[in-house]
N, C-alpha and C. Protein backbone atom coordinates (compact mmCIF):
# COMPACT_ATOMS: atom_id res chain seq x y z
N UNK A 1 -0.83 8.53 -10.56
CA UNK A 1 0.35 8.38 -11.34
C UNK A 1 1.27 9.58 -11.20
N UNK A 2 2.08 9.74 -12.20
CA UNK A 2 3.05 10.58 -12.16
C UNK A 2 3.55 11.80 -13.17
N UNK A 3 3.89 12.65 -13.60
CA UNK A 3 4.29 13.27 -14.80
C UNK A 3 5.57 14.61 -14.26
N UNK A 4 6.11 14.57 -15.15
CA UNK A 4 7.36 15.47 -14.85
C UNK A 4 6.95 16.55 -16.12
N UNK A 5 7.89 17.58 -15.66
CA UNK A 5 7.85 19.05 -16.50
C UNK A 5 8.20 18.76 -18.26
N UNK A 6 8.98 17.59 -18.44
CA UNK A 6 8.87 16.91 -19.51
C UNK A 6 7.59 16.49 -20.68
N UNK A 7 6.41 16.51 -19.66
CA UNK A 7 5.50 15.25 -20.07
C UNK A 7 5.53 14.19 -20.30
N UNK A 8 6.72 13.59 -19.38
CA UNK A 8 7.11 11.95 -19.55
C UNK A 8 6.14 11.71 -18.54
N UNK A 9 5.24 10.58 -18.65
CA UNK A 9 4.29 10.13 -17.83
C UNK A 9 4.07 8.44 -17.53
N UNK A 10 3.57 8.79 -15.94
CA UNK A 10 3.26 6.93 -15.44
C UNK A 10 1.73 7.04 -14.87
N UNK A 11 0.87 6.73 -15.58
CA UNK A 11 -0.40 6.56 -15.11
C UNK A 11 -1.27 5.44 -14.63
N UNK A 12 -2.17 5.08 -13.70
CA UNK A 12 -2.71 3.53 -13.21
C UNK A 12 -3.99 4.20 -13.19
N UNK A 13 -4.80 3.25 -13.99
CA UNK A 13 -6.25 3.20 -14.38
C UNK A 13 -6.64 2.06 -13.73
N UNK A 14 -7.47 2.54 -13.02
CA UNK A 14 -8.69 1.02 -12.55
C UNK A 14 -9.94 0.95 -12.84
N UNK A 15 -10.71 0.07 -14.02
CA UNK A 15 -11.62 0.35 -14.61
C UNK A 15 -12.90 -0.88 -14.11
N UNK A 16 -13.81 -0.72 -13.63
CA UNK A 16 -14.66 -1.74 -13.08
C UNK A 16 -15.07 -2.49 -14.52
N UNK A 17 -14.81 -3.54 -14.61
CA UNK A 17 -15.37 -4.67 -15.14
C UNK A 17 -16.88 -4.80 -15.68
N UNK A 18 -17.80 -3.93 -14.81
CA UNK A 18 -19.35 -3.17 -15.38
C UNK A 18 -18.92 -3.02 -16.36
N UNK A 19 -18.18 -2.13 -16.13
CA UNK A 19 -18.35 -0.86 -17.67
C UNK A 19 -17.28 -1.74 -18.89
N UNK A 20 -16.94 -2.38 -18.70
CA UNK A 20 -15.97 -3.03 -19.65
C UNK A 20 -17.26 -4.35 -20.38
N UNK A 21 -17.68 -5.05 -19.83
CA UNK A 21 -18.95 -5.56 -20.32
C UNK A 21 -19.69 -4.82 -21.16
N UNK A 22 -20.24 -3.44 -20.33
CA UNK A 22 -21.43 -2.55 -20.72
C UNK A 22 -20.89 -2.12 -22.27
N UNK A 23 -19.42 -1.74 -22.44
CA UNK A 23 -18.98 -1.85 -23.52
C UNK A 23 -18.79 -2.79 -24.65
N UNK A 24 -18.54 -3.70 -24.19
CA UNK A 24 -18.44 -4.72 -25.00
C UNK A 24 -19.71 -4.87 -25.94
N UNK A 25 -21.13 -5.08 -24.65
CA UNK A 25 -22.33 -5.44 -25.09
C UNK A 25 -22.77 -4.56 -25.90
N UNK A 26 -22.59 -3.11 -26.25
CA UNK A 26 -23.08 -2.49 -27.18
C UNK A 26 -22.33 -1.99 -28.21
N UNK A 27 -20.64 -2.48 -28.13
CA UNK A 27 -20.55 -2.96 -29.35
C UNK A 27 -20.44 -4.13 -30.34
N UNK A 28 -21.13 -5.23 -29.23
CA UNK A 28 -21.74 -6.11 -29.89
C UNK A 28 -23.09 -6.32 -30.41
N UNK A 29 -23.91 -6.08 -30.06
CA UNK A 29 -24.93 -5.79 -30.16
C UNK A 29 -25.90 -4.32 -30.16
N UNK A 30 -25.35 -3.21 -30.42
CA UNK A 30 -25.54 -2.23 -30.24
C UNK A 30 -26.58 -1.88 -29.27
N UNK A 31 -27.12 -0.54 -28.68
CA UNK A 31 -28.16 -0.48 -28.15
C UNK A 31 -29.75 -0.85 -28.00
N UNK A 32 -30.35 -1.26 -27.23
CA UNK A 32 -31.98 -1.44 -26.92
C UNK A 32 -32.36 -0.53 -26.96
N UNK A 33 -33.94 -0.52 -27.61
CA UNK A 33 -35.04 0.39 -27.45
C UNK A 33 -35.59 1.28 -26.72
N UNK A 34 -35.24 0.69 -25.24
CA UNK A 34 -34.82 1.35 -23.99
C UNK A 34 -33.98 2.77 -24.36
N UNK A 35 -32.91 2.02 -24.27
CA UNK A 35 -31.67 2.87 -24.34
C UNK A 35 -31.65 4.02 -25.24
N UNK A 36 -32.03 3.25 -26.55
CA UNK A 36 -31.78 4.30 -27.67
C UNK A 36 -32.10 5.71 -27.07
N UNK A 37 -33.57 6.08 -26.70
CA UNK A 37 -34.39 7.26 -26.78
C UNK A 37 -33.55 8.38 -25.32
N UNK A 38 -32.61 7.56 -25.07
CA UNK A 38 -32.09 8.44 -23.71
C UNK A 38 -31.00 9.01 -24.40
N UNK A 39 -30.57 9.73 -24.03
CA UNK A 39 -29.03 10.41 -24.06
C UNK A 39 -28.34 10.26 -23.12
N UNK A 40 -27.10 9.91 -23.22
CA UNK A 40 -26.46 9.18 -21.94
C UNK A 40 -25.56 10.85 -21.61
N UNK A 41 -25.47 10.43 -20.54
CA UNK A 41 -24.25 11.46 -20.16
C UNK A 41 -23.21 10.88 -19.04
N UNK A 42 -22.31 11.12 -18.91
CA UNK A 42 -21.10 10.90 -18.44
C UNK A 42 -20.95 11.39 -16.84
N UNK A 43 -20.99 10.15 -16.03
CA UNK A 43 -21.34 10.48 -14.53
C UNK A 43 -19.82 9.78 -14.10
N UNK A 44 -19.60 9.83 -12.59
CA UNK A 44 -18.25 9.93 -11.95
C UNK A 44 -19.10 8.34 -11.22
N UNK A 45 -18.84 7.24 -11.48
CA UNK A 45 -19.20 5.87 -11.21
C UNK A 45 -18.51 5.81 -9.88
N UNK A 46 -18.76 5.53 -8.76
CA UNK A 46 -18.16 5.19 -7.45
C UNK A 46 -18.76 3.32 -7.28
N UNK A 47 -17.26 3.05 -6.87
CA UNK A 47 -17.40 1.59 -5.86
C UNK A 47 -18.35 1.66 -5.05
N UNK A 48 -19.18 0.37 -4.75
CA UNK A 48 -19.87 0.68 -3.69
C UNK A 48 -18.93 -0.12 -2.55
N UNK A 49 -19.03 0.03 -1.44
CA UNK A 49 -18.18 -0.30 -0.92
C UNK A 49 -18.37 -1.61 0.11
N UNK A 50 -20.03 -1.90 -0.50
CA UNK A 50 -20.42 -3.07 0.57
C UNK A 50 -20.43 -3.94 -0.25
N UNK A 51 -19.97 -4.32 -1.69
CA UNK A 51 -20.22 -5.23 -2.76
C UNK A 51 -18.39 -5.43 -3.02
N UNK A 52 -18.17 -6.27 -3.90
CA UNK A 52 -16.61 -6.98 -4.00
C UNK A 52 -17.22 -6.35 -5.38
N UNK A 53 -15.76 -5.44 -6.26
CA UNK A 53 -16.17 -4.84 -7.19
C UNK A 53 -14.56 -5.81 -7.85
N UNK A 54 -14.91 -6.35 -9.04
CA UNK A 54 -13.62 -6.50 -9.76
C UNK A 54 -12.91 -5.34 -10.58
N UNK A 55 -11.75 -5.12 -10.99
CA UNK A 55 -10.98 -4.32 -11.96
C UNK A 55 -10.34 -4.35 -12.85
N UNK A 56 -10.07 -3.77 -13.92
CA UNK A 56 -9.40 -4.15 -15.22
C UNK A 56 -7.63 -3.19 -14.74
N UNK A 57 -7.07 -3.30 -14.57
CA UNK A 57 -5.99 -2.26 -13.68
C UNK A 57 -4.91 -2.02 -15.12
N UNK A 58 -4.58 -0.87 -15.57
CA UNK A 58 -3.74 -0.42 -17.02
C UNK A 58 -3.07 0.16 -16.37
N UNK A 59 -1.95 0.27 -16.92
CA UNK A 59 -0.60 1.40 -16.51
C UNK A 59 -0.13 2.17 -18.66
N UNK A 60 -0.14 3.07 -17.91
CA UNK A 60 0.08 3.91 -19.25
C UNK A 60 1.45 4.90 -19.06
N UNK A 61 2.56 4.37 -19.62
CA UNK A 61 3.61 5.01 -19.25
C UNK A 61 4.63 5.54 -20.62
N UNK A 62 5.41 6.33 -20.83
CA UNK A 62 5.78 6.98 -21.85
C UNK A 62 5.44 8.56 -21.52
N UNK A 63 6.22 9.56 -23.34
CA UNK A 63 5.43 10.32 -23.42
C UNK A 63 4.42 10.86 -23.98
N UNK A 64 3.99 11.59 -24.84
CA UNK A 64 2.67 12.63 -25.75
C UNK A 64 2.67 12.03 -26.99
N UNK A 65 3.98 11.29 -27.02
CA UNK A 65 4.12 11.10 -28.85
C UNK A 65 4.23 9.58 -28.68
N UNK A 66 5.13 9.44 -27.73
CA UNK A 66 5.14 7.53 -27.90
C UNK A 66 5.09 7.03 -25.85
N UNK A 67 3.99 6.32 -26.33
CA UNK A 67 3.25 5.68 -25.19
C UNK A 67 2.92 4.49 -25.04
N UNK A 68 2.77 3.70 -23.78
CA UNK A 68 2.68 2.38 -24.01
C UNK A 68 1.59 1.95 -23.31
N UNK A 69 0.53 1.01 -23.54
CA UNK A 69 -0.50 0.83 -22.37
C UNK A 69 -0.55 -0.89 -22.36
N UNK A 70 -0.28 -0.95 -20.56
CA UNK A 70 0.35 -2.61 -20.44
C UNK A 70 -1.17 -2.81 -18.76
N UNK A 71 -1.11 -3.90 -19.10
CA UNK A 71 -1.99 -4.32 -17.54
C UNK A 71 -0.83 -4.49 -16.89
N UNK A 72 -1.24 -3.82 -15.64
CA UNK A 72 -0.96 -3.60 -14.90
C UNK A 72 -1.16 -2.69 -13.42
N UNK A 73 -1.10 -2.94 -12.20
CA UNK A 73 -1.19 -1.61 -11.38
C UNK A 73 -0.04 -0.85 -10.71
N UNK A 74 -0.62 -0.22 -9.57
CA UNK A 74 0.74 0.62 -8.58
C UNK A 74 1.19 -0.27 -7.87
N UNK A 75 2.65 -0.05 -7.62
CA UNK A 75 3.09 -1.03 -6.23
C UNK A 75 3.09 -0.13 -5.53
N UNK A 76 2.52 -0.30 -4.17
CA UNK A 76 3.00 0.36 -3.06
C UNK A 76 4.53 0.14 -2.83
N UNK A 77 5.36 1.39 -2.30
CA UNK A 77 6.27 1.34 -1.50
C UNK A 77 6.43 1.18 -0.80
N UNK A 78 6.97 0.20 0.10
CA UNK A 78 7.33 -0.22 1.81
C UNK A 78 7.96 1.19 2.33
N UNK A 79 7.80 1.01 3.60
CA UNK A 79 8.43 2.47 4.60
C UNK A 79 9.13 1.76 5.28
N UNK A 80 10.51 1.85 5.52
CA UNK A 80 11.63 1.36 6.57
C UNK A 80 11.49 2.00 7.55
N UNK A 81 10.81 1.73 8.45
CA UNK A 81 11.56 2.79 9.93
C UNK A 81 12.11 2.10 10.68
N UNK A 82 12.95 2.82 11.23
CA UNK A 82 14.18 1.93 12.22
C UNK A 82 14.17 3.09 13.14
């Protein structure tokens, strides 16, 4: 995304669909027995890249005080060369 010296900001989140479930399910049902006794910690999740991964894609644009969060992703820009 983007941000200027302002802190006016354009941000694109792509969130795998796992973890949007994995959320859901435990706050629907809170955690298993399993689960409980672990402490989770916060790892950097990578695509795998031999599996079709779906995405939840957000754009978060505004600034610090008033912000807006819409689905959505980046458009690429076309390149003209002539």
């Amino acid at each position: 995304g983007k941000q200027d010296m302002d802190l006016n900001m354009e941000y694109y989140v792509k969130i795998p669909w796992s973890i949007i479930k994995q959320g859901a399910q435990y706050s629907l049902f809170g955690k298993n027995k399993e689960q409980s006794g672990k402490q989770d910690k916060d790892a950097i999740i990578r695509a795998d890249s031999t599996k079709k991964t779906r995405y939840l894609n957000l754009k978060i644009k505004g600034d610090i005080d008033n912000y807006k969060i819409t689905l959505g992703k980046e458009r690429k820009k076309s390149i003209d060369i002539e």
